[in-house]
N, C-alpha and C. Protein backbone atom coordinates (compact mmCIF):
# COMPACT_ATOMS: atom_id res chain seq x y z
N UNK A 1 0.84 -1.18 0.00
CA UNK A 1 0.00 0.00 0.00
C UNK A 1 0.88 1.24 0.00
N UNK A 2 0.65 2.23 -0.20
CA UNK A 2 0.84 3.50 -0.55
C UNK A 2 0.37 5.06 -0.15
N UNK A 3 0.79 5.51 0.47
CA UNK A 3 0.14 6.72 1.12
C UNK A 3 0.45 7.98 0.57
N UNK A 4 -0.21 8.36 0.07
CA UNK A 4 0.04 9.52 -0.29
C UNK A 4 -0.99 11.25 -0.38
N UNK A 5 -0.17 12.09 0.59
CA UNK A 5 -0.94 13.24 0.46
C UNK A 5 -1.39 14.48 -0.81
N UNK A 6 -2.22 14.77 -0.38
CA UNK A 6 -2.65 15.99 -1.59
C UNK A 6 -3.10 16.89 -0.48
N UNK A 7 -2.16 17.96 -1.20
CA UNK A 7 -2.10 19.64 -0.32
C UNK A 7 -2.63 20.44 -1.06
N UNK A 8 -4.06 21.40 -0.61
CA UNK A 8 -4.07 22.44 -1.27
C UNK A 8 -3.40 24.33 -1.02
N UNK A 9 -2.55 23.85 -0.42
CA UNK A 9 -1.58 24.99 -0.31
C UNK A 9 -0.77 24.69 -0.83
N UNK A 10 0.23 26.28 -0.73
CA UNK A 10 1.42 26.19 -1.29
C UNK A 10 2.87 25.43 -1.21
N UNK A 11 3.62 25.51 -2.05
CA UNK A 11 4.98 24.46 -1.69
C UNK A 11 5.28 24.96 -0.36
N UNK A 12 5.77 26.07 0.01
CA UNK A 12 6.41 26.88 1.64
C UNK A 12 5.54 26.46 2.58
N UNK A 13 4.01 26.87 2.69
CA UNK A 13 3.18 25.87 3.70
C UNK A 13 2.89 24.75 3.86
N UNK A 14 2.77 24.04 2.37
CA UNK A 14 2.58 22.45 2.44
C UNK A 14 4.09 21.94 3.45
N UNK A 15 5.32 22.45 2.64
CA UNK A 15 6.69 21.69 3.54
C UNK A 15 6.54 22.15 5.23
N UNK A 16 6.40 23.37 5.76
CA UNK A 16 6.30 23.45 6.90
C UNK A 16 5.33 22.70 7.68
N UNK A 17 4.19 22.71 7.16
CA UNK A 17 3.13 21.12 7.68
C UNK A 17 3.86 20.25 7.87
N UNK A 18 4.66 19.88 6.87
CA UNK A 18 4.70 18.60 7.02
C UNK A 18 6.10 18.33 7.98
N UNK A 19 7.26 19.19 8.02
CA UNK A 19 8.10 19.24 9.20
C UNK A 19 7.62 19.94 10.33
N UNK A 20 6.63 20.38 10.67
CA UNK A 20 6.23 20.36 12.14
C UNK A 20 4.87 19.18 12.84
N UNK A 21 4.59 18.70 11.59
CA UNK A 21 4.10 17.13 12.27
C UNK A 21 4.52 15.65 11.68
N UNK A 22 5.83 16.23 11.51
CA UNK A 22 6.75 15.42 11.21
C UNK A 22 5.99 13.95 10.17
N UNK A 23 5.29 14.30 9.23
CA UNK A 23 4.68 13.71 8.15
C UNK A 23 6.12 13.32 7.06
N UNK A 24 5.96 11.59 7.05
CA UNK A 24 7.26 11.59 6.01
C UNK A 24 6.56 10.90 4.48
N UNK A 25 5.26 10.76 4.24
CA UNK A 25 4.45 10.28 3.09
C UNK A 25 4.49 11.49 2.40
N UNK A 26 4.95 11.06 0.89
CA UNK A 26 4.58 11.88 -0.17
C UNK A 26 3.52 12.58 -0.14
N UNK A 27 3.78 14.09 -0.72
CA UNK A 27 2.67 14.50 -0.15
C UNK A 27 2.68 15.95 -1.98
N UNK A 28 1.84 15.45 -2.68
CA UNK A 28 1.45 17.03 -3.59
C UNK A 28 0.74 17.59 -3.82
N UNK A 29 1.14 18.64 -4.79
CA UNK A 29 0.83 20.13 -4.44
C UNK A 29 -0.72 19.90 -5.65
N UNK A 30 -1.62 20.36 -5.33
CA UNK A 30 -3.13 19.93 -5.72
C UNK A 30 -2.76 21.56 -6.49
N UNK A 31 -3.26 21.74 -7.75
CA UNK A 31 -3.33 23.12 -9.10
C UNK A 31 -4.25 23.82 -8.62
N UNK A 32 -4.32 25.06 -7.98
CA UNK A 32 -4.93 25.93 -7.68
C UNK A 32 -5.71 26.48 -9.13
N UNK A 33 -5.62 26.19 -9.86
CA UNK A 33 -6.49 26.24 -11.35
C UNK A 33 -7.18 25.51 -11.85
N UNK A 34 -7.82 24.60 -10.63
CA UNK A 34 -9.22 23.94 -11.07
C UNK A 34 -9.55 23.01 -9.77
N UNK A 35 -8.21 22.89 -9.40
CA UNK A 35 -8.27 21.61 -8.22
C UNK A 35 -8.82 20.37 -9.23
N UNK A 36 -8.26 19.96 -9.87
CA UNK A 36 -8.71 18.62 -10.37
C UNK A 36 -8.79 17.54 -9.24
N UNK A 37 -7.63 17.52 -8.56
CA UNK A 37 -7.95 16.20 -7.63
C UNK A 37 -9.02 16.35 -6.32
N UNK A 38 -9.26 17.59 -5.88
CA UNK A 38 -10.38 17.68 -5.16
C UNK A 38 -11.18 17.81 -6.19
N UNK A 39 -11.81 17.70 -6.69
CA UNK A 39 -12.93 17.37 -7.50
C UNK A 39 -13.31 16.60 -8.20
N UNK A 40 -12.51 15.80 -8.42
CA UNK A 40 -12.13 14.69 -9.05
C UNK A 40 -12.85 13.28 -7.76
N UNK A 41 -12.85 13.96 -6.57
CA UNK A 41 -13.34 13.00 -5.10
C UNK A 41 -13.94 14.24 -4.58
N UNK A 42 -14.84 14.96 -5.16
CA UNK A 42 -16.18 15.83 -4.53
C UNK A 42 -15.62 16.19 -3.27
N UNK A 43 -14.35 17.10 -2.78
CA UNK A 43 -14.16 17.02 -1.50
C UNK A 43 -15.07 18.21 -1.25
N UNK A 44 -15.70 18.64 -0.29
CA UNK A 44 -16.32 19.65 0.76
C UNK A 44 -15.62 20.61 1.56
N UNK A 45 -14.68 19.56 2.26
CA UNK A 45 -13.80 20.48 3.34
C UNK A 45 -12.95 19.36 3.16
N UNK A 46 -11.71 20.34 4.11
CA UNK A 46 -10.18 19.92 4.21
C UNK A 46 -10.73 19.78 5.96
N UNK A 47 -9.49 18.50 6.37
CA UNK A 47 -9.28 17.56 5.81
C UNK A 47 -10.38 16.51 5.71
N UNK A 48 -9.52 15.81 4.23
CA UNK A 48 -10.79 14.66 3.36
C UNK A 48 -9.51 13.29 3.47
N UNK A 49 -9.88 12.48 4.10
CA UNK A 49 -9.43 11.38 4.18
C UNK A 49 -9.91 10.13 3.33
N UNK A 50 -8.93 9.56 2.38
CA UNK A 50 -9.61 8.36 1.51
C UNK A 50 -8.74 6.94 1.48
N UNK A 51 -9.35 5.91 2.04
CA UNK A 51 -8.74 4.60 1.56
C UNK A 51 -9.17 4.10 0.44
N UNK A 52 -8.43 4.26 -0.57
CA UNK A 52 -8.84 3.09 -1.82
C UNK A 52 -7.74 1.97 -1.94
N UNK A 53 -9.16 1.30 -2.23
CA UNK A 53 -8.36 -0.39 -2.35
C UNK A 53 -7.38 -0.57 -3.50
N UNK A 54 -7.33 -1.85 -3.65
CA UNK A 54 -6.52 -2.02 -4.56
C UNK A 54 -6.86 -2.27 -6.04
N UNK A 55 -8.28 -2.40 -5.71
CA UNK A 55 -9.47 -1.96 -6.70
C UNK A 55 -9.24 -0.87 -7.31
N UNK A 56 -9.12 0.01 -6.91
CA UNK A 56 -9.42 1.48 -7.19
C UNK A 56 -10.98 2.12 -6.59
N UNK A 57 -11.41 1.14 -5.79
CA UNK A 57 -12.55 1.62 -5.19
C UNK A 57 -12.27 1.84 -3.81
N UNK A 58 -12.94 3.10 -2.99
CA UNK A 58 -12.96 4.24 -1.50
C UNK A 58 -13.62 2.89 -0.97
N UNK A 59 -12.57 2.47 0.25
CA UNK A 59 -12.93 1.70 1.09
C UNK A 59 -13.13 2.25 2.52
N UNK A 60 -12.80 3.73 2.55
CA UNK A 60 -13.02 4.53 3.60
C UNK A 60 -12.81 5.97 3.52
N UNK A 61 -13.76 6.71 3.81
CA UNK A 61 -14.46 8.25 3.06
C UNK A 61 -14.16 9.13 4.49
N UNK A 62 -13.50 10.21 4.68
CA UNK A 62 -13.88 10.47 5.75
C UNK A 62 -13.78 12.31 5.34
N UNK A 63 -14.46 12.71 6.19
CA UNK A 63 -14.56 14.41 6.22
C UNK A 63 -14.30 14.76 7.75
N UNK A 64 -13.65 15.89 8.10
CA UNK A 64 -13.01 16.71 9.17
C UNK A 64 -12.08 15.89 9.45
N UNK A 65 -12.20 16.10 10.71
CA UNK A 65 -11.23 14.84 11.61
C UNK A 65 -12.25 14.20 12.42
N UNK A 66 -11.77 12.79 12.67
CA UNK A 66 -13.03 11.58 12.59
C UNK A 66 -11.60 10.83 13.08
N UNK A 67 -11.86 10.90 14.41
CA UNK A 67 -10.45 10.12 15.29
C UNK A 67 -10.90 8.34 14.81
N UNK A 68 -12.63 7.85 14.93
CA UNK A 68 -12.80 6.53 14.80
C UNK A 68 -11.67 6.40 13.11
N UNK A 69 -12.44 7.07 12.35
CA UNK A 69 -12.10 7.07 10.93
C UNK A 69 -10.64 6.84 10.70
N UNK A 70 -9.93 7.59 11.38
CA UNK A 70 -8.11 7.81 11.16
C UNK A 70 -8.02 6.11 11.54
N UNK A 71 -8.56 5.65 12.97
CA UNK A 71 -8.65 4.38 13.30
C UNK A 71 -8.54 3.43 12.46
N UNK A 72 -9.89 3.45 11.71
CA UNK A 72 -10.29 2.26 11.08
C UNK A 72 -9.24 2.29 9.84
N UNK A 73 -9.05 3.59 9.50
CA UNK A 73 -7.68 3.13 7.89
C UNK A 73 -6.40 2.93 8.59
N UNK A 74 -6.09 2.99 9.56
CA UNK A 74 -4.77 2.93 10.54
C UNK A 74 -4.64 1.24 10.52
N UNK A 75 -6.09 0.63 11.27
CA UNK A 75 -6.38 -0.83 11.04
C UNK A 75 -6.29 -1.49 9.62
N UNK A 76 -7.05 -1.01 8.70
CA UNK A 76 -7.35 -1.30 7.68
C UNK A 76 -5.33 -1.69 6.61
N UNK A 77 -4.76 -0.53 6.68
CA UNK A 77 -3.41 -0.16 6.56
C UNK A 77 -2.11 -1.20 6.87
N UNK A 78 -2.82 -1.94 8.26
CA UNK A 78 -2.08 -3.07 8.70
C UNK A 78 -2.60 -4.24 8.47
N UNK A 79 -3.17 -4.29 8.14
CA UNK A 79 -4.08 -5.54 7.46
C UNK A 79 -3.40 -6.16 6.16
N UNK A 80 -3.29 -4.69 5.06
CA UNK A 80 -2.75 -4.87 3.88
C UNK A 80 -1.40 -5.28 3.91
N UNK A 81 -1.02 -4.58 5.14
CA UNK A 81 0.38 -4.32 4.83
C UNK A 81 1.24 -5.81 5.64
N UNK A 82 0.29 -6.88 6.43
CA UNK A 82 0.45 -7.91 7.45
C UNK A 82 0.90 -7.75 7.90
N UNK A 83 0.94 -6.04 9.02
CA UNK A 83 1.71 -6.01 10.20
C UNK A 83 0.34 -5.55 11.07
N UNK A 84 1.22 -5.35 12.42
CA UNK A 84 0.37 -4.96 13.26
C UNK A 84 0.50 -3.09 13.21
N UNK A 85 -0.87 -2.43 12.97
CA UNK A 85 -1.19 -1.13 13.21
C UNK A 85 -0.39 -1.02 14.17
N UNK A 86 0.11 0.64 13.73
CA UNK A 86 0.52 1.31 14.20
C UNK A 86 0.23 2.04 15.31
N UNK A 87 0.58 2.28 16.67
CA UNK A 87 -0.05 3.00 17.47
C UNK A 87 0.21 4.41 16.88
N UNK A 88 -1.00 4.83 16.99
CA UNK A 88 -1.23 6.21 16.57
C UNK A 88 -1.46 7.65 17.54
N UNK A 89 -2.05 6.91 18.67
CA UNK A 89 -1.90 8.22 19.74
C UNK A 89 -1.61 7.40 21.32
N UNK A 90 -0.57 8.25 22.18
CA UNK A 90 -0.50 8.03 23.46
C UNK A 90 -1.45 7.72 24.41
N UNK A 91 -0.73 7.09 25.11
CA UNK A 91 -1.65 7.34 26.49
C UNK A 91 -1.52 8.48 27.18
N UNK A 92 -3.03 8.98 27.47
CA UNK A 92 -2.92 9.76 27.92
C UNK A 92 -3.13 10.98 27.03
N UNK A 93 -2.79 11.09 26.02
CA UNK A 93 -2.79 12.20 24.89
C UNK A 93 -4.27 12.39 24.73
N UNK A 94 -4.51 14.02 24.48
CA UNK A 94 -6.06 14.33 24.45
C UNK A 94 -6.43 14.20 22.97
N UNK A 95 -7.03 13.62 22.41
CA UNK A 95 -7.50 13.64 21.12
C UNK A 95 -8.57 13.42 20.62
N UNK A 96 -9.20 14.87 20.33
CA UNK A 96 -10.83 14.76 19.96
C UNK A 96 -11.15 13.36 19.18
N UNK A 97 -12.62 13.43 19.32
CA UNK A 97 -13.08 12.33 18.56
C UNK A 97 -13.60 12.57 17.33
N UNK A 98 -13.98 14.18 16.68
CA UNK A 98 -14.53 14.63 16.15
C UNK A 98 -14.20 15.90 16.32
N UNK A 99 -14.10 17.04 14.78
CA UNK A 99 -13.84 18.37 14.61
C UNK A 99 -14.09 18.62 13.35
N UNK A 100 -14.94 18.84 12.92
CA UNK A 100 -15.46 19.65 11.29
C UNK A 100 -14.62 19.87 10.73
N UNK A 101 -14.41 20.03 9.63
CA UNK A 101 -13.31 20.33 8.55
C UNK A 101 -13.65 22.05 7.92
């Protein structure tokens, strides 16, 4: 499997995102002259989270932040990949369950 981001900001903000939450998945720059790839997957709001299979079909859709959601492709992710998921948040760490995009 394969992870890869789509930013609709610029190169200077997309890279600082991604070295202050230390994000190391490819990550590009979406054409501010049409947004083909958000539209291309009807996004609404940022952030839009998508698992597609190996199908090419969305095995998991998500809008805002959707802590179950990050979950289930976190699970889903190790499944493909026959390891065990990744822990994704501490103990102890506060992390909504839900926040609109």
């Amino acid at each position: 499997m394969t992870i890869v981001g789509i930013s609709q900001n610029d190169q200077r903000e997309t890279d600082a995102f991604l070295k202050e939450y230390g994000v190391t998945f490819p990550t590009l720059i979406e054409d501010p002259n049409g947004y083909a790839v958000s539209n291309a997957y009807g996004l609404t709001n940022v952030p839009s989270l998508f698992l597609i299979g190996q199908d090419g079909q969305i095995e998991v859709s998500s809008v805002g932040w959707v802590k179950q959601d990050v979950e289930e492709i976190n699970r889903k992710l190790g499944i493909g990949q026959q390891a065990t998921p990744v822990v994704l948040f501490k103990p102890g760490e506060e992390v909504r369950d839900f926040r609109a995009g």
